[in-house]
Protein backbone atom coordinates (compact mmCIF):
# COMPACT_ATOMS: atom_id res chain seq x y z
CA UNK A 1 112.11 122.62 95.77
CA UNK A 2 110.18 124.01 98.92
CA UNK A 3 106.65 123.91 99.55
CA UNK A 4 104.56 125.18 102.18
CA UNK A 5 100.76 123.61 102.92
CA UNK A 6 99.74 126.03 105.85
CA UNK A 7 96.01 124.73 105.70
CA UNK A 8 95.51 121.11 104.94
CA UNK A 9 97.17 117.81 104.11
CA UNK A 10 100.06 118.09 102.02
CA UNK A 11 101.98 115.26 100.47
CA UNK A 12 105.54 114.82 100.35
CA UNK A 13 105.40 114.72 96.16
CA UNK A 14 103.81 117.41 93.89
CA UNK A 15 103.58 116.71 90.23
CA UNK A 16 102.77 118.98 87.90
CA UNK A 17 101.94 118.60 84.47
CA UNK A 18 101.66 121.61 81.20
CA UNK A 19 99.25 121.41 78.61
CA UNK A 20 98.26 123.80 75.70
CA UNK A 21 95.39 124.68 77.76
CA UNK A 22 93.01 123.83 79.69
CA UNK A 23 90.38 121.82 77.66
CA UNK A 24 93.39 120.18 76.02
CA UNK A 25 94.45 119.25 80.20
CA UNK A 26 90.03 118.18 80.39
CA UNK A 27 90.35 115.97 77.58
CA UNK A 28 93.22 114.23 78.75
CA UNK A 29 91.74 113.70 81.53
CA UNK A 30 88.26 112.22 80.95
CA UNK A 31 90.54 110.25 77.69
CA UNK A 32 89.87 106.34 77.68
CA UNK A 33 93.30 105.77 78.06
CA UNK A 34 93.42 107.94 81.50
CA UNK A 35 90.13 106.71 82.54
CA UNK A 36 91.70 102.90 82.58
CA UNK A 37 95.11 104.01 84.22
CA UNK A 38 93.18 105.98 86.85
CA UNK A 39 91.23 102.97 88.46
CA UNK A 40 94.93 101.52 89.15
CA UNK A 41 96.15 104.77 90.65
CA UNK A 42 92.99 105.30 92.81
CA UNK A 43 93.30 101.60 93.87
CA UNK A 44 97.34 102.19 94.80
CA UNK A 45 97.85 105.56 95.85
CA UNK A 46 96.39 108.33 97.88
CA UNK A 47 96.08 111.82 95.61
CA UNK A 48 94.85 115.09 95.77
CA UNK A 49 94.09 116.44 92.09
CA UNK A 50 93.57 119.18 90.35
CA UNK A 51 93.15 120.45 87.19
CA UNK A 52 94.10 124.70 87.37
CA UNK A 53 93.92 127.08 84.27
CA UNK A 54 97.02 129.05 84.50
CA UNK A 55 98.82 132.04 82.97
């Protein structure tokens, strides 16, 4: 769908992921298993990330 990014860079693919909350969306993130991936992601790709508590 559209997106609009009228103050700073914006990529031409947004990804967004749904967990039971956030701690759950935390965890994941400081997990082993995403802690391993993530050194070949930062190595291969350029990202903006962020982790947002939602309604």
């Amino acid at each position: 769908g559209q997106s609009s990014s009228p103050e700073g860079p914006s990529g031409n693919r947004h990804v967004i992921i749904e967990f039971e909350s956030y701690a759950v969306a935390l965890a994941c993130f400081h997990s082993s298993e995403y802690q391993a991936a993530l050194k070949f992601r930062r190595l291969y790709s350029t990202s903006h990330f962020a982790i947002v508590e939602g309604a």
